[in-house]
N, C-alpha and C. Protein backbone atom coordinates (compact mmCIF):
# COMPACT_ATOMS: atom_id res chain seq x y z
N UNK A 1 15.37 10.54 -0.66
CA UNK A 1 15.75 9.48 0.26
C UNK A 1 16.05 8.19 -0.50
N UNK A 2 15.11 7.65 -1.89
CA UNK A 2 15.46 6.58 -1.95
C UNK A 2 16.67 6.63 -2.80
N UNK A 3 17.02 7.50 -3.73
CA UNK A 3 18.13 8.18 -4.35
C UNK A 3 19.56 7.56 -3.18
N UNK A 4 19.24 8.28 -1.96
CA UNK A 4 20.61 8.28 -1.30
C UNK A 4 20.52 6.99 -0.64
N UNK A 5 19.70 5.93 -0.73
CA UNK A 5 19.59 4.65 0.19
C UNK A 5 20.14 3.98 -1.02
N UNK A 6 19.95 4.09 -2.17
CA UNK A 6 20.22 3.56 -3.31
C UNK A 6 21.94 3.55 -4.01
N UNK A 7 22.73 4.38 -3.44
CA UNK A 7 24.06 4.72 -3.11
C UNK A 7 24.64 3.17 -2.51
N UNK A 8 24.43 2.94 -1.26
CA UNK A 8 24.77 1.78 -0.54
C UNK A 8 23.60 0.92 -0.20
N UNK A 9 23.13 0.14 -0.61
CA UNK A 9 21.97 -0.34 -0.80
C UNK A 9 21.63 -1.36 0.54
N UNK A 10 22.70 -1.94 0.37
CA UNK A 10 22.82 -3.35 1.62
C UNK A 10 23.15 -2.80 3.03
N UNK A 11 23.51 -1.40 3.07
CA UNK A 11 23.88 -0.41 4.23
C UNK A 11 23.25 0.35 4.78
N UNK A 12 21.98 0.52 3.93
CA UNK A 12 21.44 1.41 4.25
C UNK A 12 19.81 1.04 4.85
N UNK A 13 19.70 0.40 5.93
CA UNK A 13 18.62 0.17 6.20
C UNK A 13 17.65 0.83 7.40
N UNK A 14 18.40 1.72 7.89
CA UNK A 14 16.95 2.83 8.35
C UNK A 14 16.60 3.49 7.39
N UNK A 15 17.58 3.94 6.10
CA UNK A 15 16.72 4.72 5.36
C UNK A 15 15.58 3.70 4.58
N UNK A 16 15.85 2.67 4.23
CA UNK A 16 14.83 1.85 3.47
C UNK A 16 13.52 1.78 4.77
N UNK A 17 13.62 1.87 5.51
CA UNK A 17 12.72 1.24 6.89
C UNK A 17 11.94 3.16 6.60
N UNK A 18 12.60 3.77 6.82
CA UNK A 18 12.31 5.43 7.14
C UNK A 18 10.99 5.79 5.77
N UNK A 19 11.75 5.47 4.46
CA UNK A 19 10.62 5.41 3.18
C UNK A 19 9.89 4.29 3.40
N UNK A 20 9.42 3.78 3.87
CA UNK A 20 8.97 2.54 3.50
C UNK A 20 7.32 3.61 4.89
N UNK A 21 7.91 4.19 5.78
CA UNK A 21 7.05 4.40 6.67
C UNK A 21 6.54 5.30 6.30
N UNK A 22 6.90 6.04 5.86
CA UNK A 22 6.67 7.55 4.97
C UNK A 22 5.42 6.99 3.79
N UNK A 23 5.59 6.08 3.01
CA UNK A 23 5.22 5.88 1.98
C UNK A 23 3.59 4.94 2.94
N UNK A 24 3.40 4.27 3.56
CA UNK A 24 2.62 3.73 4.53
C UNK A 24 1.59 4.87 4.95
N UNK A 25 2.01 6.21 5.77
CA UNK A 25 1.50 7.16 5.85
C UNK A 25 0.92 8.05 4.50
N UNK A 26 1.69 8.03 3.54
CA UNK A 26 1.06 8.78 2.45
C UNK A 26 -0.23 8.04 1.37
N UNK A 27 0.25 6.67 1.46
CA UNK A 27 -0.84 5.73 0.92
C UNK A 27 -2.17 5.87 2.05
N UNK A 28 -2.17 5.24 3.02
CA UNK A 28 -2.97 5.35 3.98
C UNK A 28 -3.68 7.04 4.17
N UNK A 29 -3.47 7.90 4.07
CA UNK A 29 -3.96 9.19 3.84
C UNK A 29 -4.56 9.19 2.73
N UNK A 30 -4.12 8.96 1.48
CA UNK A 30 -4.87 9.09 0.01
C UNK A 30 -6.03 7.91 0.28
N UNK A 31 -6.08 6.52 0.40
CA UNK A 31 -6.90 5.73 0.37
C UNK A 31 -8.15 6.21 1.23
N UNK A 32 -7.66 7.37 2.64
CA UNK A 32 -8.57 7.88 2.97
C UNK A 32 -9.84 9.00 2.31
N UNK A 33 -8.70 9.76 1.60
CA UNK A 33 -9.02 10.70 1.05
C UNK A 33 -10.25 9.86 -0.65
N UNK A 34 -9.98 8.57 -0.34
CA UNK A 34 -10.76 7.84 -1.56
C UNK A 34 -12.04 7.46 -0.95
N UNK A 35 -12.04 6.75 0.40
CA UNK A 35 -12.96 6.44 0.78
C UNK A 35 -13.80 7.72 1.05
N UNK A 36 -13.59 9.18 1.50
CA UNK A 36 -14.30 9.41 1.72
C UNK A 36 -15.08 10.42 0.68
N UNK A 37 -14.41 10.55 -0.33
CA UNK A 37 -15.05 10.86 -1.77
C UNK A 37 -15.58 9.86 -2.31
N UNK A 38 -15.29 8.86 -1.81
CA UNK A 38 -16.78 7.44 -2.31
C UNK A 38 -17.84 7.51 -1.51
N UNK A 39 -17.78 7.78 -0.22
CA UNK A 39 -18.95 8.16 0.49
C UNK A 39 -19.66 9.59 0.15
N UNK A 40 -18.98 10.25 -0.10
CA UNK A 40 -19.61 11.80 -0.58
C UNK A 40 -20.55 11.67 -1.91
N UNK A 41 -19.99 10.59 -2.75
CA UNK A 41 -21.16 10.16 -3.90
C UNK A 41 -22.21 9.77 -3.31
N UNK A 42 -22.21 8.59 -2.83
CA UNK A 42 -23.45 7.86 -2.53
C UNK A 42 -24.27 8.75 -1.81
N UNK A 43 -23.65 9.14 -0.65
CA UNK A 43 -24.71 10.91 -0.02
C UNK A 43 -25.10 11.49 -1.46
N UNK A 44 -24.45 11.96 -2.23
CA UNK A 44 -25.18 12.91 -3.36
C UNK A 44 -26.25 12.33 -3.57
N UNK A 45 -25.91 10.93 -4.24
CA UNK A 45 -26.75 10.15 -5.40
C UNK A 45 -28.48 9.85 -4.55
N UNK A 46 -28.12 9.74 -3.33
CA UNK A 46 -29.53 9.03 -2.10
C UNK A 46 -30.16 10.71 -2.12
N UNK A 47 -29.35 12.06 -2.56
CA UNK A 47 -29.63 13.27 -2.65
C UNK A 47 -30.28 13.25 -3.62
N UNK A 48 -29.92 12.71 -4.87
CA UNK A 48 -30.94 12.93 -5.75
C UNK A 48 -31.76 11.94 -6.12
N UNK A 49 -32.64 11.00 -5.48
CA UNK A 49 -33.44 10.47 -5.21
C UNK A 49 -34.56 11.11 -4.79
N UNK A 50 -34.46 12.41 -4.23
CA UNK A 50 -35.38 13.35 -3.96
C UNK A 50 -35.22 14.71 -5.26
N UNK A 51 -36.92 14.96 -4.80
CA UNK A 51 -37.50 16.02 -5.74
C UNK A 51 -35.84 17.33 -5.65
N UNK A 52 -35.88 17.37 -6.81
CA UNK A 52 -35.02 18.98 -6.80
C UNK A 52 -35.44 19.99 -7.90
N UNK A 53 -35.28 21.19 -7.91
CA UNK A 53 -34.55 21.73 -8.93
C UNK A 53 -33.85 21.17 -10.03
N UNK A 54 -34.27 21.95 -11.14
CA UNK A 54 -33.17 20.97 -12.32
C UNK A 54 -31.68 21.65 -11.98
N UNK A 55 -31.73 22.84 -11.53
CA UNK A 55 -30.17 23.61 -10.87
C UNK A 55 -29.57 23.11 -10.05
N UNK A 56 -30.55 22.42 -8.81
CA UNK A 56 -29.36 21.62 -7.63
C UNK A 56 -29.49 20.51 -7.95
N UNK A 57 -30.55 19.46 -8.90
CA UNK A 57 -30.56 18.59 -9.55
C UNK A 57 -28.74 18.82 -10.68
N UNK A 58 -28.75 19.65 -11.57
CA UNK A 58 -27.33 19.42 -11.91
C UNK A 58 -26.11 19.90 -11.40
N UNK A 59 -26.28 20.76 -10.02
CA UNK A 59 -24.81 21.39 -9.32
C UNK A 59 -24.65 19.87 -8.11
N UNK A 60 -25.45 18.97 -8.04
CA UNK A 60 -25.68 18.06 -7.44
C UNK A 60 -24.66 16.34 -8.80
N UNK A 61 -24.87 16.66 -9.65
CA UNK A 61 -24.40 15.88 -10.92
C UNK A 61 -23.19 16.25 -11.02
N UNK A 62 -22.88 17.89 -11.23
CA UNK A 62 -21.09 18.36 -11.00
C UNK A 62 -20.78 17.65 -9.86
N UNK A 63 -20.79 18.13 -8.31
CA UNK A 63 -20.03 17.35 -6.97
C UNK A 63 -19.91 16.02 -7.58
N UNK A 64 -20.94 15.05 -8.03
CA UNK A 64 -20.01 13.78 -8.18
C UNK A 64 -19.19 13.38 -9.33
N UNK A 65 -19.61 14.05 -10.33
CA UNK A 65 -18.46 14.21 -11.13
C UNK A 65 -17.24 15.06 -10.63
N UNK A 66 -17.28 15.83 -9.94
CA UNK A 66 -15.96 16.29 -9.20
C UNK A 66 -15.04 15.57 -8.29
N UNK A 67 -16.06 14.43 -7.76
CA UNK A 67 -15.74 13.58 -6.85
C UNK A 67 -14.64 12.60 -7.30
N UNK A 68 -15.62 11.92 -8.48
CA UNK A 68 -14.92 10.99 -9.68
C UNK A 68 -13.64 11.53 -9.85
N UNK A 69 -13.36 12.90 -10.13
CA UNK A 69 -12.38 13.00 -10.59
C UNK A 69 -11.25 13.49 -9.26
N UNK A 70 -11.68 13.47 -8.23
CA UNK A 70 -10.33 13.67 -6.99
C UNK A 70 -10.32 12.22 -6.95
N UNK A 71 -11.08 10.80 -7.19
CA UNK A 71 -10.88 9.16 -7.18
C UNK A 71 -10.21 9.27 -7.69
N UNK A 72 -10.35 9.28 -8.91
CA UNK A 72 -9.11 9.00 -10.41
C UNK A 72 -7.80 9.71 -9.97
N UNK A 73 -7.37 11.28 -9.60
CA UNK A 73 -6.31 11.53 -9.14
C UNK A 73 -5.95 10.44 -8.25
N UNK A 74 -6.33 10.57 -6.79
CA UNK A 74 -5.95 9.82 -6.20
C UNK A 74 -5.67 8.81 -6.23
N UNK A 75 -6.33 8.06 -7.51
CA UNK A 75 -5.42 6.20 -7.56
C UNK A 75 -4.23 6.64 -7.92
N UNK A 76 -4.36 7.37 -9.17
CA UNK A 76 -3.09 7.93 -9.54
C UNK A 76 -1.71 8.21 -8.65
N UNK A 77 -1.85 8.79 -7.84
CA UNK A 77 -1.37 9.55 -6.87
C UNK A 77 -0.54 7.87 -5.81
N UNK A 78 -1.57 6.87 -5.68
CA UNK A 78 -1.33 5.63 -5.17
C UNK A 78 -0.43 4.90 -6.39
N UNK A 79 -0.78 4.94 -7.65
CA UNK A 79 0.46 4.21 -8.08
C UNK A 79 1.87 4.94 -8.21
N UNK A 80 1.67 6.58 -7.87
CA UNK A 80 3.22 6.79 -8.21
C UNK A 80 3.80 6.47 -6.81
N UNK A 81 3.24 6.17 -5.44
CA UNK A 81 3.83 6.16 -4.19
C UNK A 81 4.07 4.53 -4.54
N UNK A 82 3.36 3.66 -5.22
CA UNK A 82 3.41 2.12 -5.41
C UNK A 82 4.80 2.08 -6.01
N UNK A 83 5.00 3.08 -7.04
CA UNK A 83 6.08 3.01 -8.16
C UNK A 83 7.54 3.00 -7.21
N UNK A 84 7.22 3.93 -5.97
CA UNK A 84 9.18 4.01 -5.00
C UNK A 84 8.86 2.89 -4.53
N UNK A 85 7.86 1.96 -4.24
CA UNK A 85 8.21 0.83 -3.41
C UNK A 85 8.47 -0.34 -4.36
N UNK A 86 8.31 0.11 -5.65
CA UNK A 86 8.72 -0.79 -6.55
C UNK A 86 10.05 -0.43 -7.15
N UNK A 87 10.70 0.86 -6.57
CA UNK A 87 11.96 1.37 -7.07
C UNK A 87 13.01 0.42 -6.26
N UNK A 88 12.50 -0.01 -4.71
CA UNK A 88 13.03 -0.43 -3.96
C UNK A 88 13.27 -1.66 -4.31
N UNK A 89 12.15 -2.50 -4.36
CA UNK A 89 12.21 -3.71 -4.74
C UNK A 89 13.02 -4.03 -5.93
N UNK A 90 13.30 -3.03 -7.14
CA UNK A 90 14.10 -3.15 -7.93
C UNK A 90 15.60 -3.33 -8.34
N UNK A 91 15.31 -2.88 -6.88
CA UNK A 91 17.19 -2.10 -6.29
C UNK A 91 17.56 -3.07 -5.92
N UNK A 92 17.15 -4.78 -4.93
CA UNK A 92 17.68 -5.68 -5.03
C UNK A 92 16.96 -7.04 -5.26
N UNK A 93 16.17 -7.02 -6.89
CA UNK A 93 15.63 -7.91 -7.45
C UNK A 93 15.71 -7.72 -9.03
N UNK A 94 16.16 -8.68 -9.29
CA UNK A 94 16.17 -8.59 -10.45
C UNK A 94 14.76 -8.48 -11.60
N UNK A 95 14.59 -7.75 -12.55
CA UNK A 95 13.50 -7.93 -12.85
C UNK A 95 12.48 -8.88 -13.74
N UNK A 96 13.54 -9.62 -14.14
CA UNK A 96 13.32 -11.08 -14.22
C UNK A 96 12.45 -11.96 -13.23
N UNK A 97 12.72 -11.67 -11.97
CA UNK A 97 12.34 -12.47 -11.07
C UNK A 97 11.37 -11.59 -10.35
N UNK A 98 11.05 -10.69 -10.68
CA UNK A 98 9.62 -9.55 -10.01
C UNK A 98 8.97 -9.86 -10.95
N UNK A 99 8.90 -10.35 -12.80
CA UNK A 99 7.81 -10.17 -13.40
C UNK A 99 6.66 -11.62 -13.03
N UNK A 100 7.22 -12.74 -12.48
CA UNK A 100 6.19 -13.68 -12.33
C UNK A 100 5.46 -13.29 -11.31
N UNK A 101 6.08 -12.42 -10.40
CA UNK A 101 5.25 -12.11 -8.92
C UNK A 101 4.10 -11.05 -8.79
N UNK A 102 4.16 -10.91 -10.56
CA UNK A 102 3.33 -9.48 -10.89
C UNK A 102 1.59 -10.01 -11.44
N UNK A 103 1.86 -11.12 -11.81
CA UNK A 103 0.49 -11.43 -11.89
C UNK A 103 -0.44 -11.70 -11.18
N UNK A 104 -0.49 -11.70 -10.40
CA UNK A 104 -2.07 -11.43 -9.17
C UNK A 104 -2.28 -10.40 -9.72
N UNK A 105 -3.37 -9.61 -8.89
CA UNK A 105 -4.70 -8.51 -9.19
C UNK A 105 -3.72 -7.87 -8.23
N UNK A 106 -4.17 -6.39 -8.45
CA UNK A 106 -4.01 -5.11 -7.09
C UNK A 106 -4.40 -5.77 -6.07
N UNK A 107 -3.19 -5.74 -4.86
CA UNK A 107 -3.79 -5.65 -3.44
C UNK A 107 -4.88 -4.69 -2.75
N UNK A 108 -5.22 -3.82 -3.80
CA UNK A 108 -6.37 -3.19 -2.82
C UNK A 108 -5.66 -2.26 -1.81
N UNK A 109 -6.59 -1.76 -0.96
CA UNK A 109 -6.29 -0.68 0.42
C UNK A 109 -5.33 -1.33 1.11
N UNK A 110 -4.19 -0.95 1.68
CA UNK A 110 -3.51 -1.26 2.90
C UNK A 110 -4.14 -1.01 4.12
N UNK A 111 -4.73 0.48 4.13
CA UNK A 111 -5.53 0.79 5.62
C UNK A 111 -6.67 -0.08 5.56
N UNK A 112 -6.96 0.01 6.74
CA UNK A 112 -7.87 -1.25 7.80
C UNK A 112 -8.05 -2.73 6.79
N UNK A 113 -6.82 -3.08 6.62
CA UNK A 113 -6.36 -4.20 5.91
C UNK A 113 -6.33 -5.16 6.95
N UNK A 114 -6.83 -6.09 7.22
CA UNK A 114 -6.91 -7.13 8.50
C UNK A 114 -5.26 -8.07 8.58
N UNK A 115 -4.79 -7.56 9.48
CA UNK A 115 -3.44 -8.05 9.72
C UNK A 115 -2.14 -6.89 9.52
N UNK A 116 -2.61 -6.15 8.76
CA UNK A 116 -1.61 -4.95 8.15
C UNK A 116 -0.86 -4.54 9.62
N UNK A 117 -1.67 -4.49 10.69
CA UNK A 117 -0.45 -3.86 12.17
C UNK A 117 0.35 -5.19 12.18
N UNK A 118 0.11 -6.66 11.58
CA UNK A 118 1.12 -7.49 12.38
C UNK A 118 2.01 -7.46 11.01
N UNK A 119 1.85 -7.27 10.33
CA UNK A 119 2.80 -7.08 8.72
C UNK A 119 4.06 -5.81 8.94
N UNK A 120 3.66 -4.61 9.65
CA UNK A 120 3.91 -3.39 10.18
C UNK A 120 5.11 -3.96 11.22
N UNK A 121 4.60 -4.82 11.91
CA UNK A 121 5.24 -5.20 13.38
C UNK A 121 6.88 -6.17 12.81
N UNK A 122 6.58 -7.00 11.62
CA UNK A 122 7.16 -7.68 11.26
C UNK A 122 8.10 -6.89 10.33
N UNK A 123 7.76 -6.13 9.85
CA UNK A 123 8.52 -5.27 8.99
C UNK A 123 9.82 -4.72 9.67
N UNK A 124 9.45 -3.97 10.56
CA UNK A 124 10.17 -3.34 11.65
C UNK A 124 11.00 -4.11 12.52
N UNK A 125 10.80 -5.29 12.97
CA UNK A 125 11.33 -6.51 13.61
C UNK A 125 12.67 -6.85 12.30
N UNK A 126 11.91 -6.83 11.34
CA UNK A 126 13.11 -7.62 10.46
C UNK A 126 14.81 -6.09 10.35
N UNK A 127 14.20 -5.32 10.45
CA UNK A 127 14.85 -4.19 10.11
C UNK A 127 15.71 -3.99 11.57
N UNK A 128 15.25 -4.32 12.38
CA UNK A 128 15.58 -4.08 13.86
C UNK A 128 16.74 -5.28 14.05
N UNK A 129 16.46 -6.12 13.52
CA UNK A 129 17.42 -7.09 13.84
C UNK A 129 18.19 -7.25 12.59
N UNK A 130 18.77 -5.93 11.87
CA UNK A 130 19.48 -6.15 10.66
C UNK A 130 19.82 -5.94 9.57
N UNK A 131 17.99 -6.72 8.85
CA UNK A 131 17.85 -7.41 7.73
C UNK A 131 17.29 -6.00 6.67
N UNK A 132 16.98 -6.58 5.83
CA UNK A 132 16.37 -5.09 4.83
C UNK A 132 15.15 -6.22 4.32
N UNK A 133 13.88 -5.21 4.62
CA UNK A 133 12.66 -6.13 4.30
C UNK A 133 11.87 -5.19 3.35
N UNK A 134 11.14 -5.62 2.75
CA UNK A 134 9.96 -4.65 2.06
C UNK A 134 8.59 -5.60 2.07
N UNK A 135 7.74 -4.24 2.42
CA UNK A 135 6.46 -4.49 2.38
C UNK A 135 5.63 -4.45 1.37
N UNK A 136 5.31 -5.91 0.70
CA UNK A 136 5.00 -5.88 -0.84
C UNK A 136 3.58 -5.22 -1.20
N UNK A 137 2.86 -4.61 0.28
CA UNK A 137 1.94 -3.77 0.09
C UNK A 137 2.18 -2.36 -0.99
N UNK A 138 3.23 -2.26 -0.50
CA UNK A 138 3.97 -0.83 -0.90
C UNK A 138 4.28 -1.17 -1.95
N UNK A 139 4.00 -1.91 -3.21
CA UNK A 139 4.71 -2.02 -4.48
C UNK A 139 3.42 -2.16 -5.12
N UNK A 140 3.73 -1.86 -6.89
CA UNK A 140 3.13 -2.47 -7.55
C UNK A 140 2.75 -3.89 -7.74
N UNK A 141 4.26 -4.49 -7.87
CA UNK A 141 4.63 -5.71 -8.82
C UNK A 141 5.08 -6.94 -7.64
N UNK A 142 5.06 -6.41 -6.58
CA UNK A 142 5.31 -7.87 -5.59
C UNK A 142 3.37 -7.59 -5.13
N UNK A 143 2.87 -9.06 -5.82
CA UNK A 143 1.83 -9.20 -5.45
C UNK A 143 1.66 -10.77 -4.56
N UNK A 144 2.53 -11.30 -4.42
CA UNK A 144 2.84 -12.57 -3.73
C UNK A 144 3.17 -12.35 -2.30
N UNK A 145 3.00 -13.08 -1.20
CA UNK A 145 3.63 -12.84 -0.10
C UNK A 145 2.77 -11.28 0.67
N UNK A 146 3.59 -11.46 1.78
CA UNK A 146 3.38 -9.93 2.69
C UNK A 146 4.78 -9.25 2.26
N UNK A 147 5.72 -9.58 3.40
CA UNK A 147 7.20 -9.22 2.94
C UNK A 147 8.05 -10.04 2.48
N UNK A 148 9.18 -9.00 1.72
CA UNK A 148 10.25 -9.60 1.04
C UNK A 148 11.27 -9.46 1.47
N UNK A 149 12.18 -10.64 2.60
CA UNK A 149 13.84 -9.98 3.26
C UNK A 149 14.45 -10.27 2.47
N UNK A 150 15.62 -9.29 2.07
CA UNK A 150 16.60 -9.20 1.36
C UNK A 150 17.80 -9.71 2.05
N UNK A 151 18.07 -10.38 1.56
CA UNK A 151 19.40 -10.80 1.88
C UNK A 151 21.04 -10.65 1.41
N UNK A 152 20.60 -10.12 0.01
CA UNK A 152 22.08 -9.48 -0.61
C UNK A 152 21.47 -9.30 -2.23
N UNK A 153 21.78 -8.68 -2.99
CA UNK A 153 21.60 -8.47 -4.28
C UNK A 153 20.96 -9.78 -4.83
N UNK A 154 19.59 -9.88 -5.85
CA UNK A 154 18.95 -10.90 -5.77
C UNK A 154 19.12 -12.30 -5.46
N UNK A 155 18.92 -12.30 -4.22
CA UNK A 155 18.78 -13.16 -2.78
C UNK A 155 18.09 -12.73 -1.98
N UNK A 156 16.77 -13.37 -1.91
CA UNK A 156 15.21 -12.93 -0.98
C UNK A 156 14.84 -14.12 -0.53
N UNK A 157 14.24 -13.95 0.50
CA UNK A 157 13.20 -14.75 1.15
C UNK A 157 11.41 -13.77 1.01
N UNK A 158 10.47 -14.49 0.20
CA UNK A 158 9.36 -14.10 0.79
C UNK A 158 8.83 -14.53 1.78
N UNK A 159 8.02 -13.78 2.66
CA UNK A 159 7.07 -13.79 3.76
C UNK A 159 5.77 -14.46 3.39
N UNK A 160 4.90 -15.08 3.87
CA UNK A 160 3.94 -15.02 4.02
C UNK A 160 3.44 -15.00 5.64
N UNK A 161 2.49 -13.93 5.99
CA UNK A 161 2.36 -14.02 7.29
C UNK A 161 1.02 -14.55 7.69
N UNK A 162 0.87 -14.66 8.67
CA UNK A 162 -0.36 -15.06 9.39
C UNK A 162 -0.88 -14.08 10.59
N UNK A 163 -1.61 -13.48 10.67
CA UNK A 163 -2.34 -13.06 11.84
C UNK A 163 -3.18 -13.81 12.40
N UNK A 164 -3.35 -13.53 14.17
CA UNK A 164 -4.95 -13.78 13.97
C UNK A 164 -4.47 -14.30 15.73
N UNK A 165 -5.58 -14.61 16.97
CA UNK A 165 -5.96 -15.04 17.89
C UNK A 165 -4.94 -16.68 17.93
N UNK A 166 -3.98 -16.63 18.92
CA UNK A 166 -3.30 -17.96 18.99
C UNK A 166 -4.26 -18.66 19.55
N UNK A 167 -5.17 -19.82 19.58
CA UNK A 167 -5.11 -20.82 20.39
C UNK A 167 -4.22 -21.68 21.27
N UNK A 168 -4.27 -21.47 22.31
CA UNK A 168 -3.42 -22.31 23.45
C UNK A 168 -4.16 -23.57 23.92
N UNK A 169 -3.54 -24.24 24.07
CA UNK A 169 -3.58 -26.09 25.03
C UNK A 169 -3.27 -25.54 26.35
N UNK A 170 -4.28 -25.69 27.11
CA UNK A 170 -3.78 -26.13 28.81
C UNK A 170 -3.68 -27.71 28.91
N UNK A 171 -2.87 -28.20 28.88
CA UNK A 171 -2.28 -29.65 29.54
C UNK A 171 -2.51 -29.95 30.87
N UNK A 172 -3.20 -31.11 31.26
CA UNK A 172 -3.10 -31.71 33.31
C UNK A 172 -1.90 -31.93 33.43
């Protein structure tokens, strides 16, 4: 997909919208698949806090070393899905102008990311009315901002969004 979005770049924006959702779902599944092999340790470890066997004492030491190592895949697994959303971003940014945006830290989890449905909402809005946006969740190297609209071959606007409970004024 991003191969053939990458053909007509400025034309092609359900397919950029289509990977971008795809890639949302596959991150969000692995980060699951992290959390809950981080919880499967700490169960072991509160496991061996109690009397055992030195046998389920060490088939108890394998599971979390087994664990460790479906984590480590799995980040893995998160930066090569990071890497197409950075294929994207590449496709109309120069990389000149992605390397200053690269210094922040990892964003961390996207799932149950506080605001991530109104980032989602906005994403789709921008795409709906047009524009070609990316969600700098989905990248390595855009660590600035939420989203990035594209506007034509490096020519962007970043996002920064806001969530959260509007406060309203009732006026007499």
């Amino acid at each position: 997909m991003l191969h053939e979005a990458e053909k007509k770049p400025l034309k092609s924006g359900a397919l950029w919208l289509s990977i971008q959702e795809r890639l949302i779902v596959q991150i969000t599944d692995t980060e699951n698949r992290i959390r809950k092999a981080r919880a499967g340790i700490k169960r072991i470890k509160h496991e061996l806090t109690n009397k055992h066997s030195k046998e389920i004492a060490t088939a108890l030491k394998k599971e979390i070393e087994y664990q460790n190592d479906q984590i480590d895949l799995s980040e893995r697994l998160l930066f090569v899905y990071r890497s197409i959303g950075d294929a994207m971003a590449y496709t109309f940014i120069s990389r000149h102008d992605i390397k200053p945006l690269s210094e922040k830290q990892h964003a961390g989890f996207i799932s149950n990311k506080k605001g991530n449905r109104f980032e989602r909402q906005v994403l789709r809005l921008a795409f709906n009315r047009g524009a070609i946006a990316i969600l700098n969740d989905l990248t390595n190297y855009l660590r600035y901002f939420d989203i990035t609209i594209i506007k034509d071959h490096n020519v962007w606007l970043p996002l920064e969004l806001k969530s959260g409970k509007k406060k309203t004024e009732t006026r007499a």
